[in-house]
C-alpha atoms as a PDB file:
ATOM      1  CA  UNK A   1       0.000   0.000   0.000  1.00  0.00           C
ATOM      2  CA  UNK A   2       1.268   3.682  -0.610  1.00  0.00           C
ATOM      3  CA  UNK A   3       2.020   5.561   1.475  1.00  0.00           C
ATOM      4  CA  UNK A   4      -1.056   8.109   0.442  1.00  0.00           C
ATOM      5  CA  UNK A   5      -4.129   8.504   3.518  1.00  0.00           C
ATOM      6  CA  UNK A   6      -7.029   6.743   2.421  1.00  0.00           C
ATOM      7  CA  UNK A   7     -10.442   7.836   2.307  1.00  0.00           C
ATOM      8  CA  UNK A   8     -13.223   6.726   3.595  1.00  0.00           C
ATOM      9  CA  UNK A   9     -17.367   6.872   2.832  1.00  0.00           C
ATOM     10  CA  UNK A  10     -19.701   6.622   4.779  1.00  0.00           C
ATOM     11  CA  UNK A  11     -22.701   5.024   3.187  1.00  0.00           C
ATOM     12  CA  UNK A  12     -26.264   4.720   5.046  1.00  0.00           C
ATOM     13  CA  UNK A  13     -30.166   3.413   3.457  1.00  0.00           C
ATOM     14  CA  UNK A  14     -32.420   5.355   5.050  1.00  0.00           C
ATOM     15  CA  UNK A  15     -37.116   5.387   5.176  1.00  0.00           C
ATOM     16  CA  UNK A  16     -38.136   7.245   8.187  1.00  0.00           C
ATOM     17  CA  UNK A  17     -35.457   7.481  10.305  1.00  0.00           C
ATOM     18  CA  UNK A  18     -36.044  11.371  11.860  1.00  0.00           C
ATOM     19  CA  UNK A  19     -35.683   9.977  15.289  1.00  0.00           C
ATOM     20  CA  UNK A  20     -31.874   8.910  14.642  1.00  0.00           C
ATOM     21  CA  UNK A  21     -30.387  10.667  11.327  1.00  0.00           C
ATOM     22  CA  UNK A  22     -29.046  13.695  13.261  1.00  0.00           C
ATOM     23  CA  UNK A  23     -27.577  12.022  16.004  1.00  0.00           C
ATOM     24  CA  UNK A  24     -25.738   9.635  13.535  1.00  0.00           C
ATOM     25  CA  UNK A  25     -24.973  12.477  11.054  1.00  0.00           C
ATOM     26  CA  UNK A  26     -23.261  14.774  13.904  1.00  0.00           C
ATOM     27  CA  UNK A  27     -21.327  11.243  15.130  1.00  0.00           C
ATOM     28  CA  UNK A  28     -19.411  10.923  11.591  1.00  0.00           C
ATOM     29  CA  UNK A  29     -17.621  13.651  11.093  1.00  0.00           C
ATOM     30  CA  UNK A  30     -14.836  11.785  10.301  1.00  0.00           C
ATOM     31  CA  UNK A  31     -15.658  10.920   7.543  1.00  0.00           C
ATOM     32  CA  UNK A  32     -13.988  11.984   3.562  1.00  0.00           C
ATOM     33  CA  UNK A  33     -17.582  11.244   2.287  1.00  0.00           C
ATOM     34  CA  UNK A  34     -21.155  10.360   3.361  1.00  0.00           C
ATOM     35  CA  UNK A  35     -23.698   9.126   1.335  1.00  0.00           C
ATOM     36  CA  UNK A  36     -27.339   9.212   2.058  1.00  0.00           C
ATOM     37  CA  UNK A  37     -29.546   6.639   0.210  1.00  0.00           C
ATOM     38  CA  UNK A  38     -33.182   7.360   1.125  1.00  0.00           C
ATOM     39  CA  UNK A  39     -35.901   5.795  -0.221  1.00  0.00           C
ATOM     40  CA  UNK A  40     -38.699   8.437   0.078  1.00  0.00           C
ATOM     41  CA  UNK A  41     -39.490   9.419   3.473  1.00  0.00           C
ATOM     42  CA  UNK A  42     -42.470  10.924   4.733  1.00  0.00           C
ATOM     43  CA  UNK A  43     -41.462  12.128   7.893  1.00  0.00           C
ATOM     44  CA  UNK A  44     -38.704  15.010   8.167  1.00  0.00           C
ATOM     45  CA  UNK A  45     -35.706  12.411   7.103  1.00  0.00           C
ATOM     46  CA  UNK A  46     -34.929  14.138   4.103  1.00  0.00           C
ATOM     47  CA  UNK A  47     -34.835  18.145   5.404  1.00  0.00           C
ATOM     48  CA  UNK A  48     -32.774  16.623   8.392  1.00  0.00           C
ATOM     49  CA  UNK A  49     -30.443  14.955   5.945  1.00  0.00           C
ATOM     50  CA  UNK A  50     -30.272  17.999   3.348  1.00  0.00           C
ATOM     51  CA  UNK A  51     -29.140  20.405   6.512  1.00  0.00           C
ATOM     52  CA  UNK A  52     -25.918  18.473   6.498  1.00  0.00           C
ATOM     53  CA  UNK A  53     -23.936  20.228   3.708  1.00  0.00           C
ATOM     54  CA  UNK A  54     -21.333  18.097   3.570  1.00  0.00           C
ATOM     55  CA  UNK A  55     -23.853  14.848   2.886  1.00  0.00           C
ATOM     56  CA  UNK A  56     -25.041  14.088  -0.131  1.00  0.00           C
ATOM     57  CA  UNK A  57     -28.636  13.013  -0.563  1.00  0.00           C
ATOM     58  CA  UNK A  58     -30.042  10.468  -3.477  1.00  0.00           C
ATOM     59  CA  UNK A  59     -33.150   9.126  -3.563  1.00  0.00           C
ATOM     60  CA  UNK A  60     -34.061   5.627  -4.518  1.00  0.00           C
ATOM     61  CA  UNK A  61     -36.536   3.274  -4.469  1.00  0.00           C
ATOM     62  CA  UNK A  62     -36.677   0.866  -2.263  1.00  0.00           C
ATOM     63  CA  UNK A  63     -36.840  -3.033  -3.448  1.00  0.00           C
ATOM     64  CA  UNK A  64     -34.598  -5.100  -1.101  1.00  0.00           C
ATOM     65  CA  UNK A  65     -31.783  -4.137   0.908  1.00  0.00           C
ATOM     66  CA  UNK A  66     -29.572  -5.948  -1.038  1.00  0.00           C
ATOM     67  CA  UNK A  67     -30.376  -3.605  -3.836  1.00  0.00           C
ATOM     68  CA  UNK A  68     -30.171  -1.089  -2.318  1.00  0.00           C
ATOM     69  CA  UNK A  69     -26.978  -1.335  -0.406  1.00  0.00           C
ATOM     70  CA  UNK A  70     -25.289  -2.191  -4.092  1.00  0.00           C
ATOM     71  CA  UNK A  71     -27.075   0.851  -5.341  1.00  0.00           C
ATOM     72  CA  UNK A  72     -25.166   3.083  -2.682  1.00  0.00           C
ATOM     73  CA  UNK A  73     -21.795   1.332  -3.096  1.00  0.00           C
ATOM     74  CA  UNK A  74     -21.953   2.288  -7.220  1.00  0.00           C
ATOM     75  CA  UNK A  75     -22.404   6.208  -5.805  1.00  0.00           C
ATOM     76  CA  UNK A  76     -19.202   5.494  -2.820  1.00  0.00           C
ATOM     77  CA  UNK A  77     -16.518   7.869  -4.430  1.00  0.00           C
ATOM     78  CA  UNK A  78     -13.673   6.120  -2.465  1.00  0.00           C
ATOM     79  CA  UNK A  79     -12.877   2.083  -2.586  1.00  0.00           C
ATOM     80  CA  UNK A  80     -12.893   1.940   1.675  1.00  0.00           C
ATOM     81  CA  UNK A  81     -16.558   2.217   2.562  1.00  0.00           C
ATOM     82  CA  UNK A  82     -18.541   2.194   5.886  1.00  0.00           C
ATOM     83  CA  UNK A  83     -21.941   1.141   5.579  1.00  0.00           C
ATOM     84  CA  UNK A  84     -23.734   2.220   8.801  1.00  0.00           C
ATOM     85  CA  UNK A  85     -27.258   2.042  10.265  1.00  0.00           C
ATOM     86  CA  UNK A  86     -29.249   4.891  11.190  1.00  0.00           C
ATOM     87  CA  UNK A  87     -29.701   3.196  14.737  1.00  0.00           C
ATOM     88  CA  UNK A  88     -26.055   2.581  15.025  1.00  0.00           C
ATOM     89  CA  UNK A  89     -23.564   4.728  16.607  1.00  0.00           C
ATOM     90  CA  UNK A  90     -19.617   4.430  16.611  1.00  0.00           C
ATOM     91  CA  UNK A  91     -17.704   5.382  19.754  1.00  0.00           C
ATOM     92  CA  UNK A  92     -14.748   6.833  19.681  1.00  0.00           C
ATOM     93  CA  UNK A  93     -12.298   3.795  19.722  1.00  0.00           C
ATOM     94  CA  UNK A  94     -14.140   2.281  17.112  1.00  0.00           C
ATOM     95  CA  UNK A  95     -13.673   5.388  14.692  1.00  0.00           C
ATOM     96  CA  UNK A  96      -9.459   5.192  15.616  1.00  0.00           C
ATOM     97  CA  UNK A  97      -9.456   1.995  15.022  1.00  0.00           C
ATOM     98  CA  UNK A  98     -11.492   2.223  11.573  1.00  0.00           C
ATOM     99  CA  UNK A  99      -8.815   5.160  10.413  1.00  0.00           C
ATOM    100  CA  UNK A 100      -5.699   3.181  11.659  1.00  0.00           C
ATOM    101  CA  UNK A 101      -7.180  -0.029  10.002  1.00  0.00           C
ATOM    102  CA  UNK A 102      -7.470   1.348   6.455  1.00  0.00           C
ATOM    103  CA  UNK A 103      -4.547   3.077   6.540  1.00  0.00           C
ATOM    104  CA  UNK A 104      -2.752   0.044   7.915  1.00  0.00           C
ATOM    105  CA  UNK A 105      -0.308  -2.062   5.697  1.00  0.00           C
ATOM    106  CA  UNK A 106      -1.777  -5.071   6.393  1.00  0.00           C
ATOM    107  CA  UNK A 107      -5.796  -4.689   5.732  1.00  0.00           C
ATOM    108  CA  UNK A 108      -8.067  -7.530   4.871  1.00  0.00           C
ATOM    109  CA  UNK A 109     -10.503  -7.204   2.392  1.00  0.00           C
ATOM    110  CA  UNK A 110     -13.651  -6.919   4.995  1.00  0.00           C
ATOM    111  CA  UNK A 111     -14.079  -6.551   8.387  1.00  0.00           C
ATOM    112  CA  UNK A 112     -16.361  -7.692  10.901  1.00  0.00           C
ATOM    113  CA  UNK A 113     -17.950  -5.402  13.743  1.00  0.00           C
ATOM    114  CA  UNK A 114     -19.514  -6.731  16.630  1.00  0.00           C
ATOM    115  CA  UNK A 115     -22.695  -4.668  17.683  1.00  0.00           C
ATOM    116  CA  UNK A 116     -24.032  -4.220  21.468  1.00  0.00           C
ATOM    117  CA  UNK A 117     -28.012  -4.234  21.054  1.00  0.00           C
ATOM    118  CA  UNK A 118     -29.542  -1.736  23.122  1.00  0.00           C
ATOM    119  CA  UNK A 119     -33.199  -1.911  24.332  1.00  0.00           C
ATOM    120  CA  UNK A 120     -34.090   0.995  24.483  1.00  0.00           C
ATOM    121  CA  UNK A 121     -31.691   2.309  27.060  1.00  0.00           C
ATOM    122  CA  UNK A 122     -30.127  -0.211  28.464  1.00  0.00           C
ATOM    123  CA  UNK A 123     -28.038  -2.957  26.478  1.00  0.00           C
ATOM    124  CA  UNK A 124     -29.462  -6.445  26.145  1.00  0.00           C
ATOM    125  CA  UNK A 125     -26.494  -9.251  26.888  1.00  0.00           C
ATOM    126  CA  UNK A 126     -28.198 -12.577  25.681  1.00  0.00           C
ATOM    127  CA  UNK A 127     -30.956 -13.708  23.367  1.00  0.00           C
ATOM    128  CA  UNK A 128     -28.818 -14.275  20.474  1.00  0.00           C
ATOM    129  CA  UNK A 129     -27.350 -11.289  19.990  1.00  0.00           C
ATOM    130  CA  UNK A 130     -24.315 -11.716  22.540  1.00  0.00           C
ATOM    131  CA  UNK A 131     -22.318 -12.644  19.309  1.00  0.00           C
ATOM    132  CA  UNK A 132     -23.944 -10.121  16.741  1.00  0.00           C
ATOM    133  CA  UNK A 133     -21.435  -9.220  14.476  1.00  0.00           C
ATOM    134  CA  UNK A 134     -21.737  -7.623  10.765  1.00  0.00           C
ATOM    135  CA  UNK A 135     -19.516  -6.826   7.655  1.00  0.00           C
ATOM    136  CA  UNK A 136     -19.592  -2.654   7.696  1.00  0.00           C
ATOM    137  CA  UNK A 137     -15.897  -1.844   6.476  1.00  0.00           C
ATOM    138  CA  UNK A 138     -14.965  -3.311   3.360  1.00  0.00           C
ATOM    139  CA  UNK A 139     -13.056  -2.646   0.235  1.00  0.00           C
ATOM    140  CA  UNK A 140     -15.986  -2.025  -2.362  1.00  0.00           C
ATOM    141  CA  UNK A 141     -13.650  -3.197  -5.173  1.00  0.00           C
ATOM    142  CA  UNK A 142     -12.898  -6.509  -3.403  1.00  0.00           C
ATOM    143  CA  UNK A 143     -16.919  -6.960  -2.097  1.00  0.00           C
ATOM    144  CA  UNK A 144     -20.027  -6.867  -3.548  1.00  0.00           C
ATOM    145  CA  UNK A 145     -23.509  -7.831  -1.963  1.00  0.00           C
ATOM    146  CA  UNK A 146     -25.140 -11.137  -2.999  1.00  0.00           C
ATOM    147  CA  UNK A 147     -28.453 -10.755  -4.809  1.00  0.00           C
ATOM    148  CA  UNK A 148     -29.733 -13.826  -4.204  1.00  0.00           C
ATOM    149  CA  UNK A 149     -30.300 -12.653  -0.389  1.00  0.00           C
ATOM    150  CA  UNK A 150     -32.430  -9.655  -0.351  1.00  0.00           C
ATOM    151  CA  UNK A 151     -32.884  -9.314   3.672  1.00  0.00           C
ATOM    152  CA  UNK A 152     -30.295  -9.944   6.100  1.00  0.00           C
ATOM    153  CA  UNK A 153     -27.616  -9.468   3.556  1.00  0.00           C
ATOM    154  CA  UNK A 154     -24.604 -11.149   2.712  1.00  0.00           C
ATOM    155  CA  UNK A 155     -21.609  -9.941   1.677  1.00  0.00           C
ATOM    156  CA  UNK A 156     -19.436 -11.948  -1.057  1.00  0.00           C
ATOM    157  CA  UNK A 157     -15.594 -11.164  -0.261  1.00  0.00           C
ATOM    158  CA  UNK A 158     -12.482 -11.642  -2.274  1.00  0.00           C
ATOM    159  CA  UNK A 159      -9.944 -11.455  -0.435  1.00  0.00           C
ATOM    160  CA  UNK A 160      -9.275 -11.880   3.552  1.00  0.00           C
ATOM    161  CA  UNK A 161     -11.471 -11.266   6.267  1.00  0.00           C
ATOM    162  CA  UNK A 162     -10.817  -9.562   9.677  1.00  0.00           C
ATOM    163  CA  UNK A 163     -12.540  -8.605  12.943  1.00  0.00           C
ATOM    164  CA  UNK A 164     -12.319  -5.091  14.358  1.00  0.00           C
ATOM    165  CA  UNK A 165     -11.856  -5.039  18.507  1.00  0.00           C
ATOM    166  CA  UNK A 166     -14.523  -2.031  18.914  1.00  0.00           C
ATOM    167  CA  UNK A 167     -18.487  -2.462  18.547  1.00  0.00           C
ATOM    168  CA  UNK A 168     -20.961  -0.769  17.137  1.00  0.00           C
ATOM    169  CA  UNK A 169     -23.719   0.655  19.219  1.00  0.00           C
ATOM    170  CA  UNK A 170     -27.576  -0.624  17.871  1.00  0.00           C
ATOM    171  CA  UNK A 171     -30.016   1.143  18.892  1.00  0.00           C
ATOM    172  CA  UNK A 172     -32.576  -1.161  17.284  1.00  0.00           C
ATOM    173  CA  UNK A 173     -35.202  -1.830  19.610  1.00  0.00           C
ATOM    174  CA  UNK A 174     -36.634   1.881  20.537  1.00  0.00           C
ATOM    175  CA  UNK A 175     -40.820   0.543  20.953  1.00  0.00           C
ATOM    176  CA  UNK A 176     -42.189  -2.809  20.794  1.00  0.00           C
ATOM    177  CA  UNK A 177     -44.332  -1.411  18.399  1.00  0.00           C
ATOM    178  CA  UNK A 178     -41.664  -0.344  16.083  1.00  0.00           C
ATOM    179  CA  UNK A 179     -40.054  -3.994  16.925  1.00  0.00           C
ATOM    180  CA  UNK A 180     -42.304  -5.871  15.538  1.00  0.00           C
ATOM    181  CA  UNK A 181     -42.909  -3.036  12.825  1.00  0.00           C
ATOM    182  CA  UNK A 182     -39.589  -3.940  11.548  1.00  0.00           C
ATOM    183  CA  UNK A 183     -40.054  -7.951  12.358  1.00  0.00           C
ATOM    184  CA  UNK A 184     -43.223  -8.363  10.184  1.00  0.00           C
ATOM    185  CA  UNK A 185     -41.008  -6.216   7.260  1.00  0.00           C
ATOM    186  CA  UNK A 186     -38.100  -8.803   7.504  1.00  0.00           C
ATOM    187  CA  UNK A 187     -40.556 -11.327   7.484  1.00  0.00           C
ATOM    188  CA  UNK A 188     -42.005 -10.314   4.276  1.00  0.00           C
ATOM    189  CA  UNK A 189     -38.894  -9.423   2.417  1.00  0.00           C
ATOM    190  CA  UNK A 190     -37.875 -13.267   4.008  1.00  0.00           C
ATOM    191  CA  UNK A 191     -40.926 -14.997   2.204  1.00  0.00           C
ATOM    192  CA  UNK A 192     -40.459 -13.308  -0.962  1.00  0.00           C
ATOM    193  CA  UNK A 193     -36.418 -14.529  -1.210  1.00  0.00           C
ATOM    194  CA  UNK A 194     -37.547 -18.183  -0.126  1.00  0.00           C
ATOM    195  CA  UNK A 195     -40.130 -17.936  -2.780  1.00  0.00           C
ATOM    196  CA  UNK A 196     -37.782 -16.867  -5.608  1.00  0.00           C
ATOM    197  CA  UNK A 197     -35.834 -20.015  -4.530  1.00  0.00           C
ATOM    198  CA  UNK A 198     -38.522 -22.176  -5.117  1.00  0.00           C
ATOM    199  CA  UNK A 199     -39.064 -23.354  -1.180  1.00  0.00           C
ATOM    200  CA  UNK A 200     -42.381 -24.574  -0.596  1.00  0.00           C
ATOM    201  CA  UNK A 201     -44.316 -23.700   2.890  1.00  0.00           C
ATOM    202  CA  UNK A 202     -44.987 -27.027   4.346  1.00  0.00           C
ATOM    203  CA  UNK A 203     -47.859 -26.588   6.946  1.00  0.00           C
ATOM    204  CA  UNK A 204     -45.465 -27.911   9.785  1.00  0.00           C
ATOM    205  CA  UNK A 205     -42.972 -25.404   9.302  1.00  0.00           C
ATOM    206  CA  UNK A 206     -44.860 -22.494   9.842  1.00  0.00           C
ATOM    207  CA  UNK A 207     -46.410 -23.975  13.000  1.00  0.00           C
ATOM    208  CA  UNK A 208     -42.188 -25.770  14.572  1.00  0.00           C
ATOM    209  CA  UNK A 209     -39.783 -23.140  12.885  1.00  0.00           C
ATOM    210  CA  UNK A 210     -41.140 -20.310  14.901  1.00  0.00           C
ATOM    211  CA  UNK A 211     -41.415 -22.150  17.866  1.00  0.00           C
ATOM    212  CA  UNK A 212     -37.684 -23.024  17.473  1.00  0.00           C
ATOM    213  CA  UNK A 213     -36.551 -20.099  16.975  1.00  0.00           C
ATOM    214  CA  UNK A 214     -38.117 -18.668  20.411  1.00  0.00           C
ATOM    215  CA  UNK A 215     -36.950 -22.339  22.338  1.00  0.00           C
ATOM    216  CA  UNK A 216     -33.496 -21.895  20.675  1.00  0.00           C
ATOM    217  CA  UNK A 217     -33.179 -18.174  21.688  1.00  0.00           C
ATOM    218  CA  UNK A 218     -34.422 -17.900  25.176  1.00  0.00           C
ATOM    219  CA  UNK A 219     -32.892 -21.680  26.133  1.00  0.00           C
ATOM    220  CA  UNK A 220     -29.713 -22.235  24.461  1.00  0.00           C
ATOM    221  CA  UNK A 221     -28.709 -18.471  23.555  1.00  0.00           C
ATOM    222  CA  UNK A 222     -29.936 -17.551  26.928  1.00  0.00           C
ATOM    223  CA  UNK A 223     -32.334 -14.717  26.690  1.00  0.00           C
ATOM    224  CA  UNK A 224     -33.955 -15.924  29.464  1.00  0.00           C
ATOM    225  CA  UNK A 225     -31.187 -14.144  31.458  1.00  0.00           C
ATOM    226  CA  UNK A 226     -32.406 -10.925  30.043  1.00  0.00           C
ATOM    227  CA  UNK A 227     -35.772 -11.804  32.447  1.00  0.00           C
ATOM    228  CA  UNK A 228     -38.460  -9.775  30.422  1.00  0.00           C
ATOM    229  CA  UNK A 229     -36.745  -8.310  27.728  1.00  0.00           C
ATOM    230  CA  UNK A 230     -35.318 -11.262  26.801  1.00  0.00           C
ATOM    231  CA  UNK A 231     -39.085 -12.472  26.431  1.00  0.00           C
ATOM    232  CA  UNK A 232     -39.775 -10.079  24.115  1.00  0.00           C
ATOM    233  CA  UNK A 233     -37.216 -10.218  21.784  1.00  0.00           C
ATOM    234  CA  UNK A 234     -37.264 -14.077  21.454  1.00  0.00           C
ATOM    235  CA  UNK A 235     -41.100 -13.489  20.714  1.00  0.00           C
ATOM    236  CA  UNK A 236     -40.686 -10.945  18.406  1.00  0.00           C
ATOM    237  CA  UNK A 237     -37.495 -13.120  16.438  1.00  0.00           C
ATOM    238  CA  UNK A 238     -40.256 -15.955  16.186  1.00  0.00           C
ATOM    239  CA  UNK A 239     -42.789 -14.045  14.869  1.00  0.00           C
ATOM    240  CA  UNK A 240     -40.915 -12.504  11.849  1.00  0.00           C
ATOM    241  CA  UNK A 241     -40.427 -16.297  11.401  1.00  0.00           C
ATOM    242  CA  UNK A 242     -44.203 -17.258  11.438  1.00  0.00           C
ATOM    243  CA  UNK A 243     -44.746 -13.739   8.940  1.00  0.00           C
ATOM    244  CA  UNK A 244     -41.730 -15.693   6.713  1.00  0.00           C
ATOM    245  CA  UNK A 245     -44.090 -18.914   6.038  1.00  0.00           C
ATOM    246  CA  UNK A 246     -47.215 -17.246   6.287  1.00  0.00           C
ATOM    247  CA  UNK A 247     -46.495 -15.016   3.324  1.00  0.00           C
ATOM    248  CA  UNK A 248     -44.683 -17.585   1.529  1.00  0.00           C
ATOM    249  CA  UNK A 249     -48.038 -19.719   1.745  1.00  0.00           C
ATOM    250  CA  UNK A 250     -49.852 -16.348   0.543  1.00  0.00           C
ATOM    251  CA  UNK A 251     -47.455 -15.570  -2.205  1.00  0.00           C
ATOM    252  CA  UNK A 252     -47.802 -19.407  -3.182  1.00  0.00           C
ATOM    253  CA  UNK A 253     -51.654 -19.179  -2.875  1.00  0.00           C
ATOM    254  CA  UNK A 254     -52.597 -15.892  -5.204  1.00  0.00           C
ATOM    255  CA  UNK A 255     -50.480 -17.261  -8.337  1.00  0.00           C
ATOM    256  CA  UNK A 256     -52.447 -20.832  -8.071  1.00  0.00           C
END
């Protein structure tokens, strides 16, 4: 590598996110670039966003987040990008770390970040997400998203892979209303992908596989540790899972 500082975008996929853009705009100053993708928001999103003069809006429509995520990566000026979550927030370590790292001599093609998920204030240690991590710094001309997976994305890498010591900060679970708001949506977006793959929705799936998923989660991955909230979350994991099957049985239905 030369010996030239590299730059770095910032790339976030935005739809109603006025209760966190500021806060996560104001927290990345660091950055050479940012990059908002929105895809039409009708609350105040987009005036938030277009008070940041050194962000540039672009408005897309939104189909899958896999899309969408390649979408923003064509518009990334500079090959190191950080894709970030409106919910998510960086502390300080974690933003060292992500300038030393890509100016390093010896970078991987991707790293993982481990995330701490917060419920609402206070951070939830079990129920599966004890060993959350996500690709969020990568080399866009070594990594591209894999269109075959349109929710819960997954990143094809050529190249090596790394972990990053500092975590992310996810503030995903604000309401249980906007909770399961978000579960039903990845449970749709879930059914549509498994129907494109030509997976059928056997009755006893949708009635075990959710069931499993909450057993699995509040048992083996402990959220039962995490006494009520950990009750909720399993519940709410499950039921995106019964949405999954239930749609695909829907989808399957209307074309008969």
């Amino acid at each position: 590598m030369n010996n030239e500082k590299q730059k770095l975008s910032v790339l976030i996929i935005t739809l109603n996110e006025e209760q966190h853009i500021k806060s996560l705009l104001e927290d990345i100053d660091f950055a050479d670039e940012i990059i908002v993708v929105d895809s039409y928001s009708t609350d105040k999103t987009v005036s938030i966003v277009e008070s940041f003069k050194n962000v540039k809006l672009i408005q897309n429509r939104f189909v899958d987040y896999t899309s969408q995520r390649n979408f923003a990566l064509d518009k990334a000026k500079n090959s190191w990008v950080l894709f970030i979550d409106a919910d998510e927030r960086l502390t300080p370590e974690l933003k060292s770390e992500i300038t030393a790292t890509i100016n390093s001599e010896n970078t991987a093609s991707a790293y993982f970040i481990y995330r701490i998920f917060m419920f609402k204030n206070s951070r939830l240690n079990f129920s599966g997400w004890q060993t959350d991590k996500i690709f969020r710094l990568f080399d866009k001309s070594k990594c591209r998203y894999n269109e075959e997976r349109t929710v819960h994305e997954k990143l094809i890498v050529n190249g090596e892979i790394a972990t990053l010591k500092n975590k992310l900060i996810h503030f995903s679970y604000s309401s249980y209303k906007d909770y399961k708001s978000k579960m039903y949506n990845y449970g749709i977006l879930k059914a549509n992908e498994k129907f494109a793959k030509g997976i059928k929705p056997y009755f006893l799936l949708l009635l075990l596989h959710p069931v499993y998923t909450f057993l699995y989660q509040f048992i083996i991955r402990f959220g039962f540790l995490d006494g009520k909230k950990g009750v909720i979350i399993c519940y709410l994991n499950a039921y995106s899972v019964y949405i999954r099957y239930k749609e695909l049985r829907r989808i399957i239905s209307s074309r008969i």
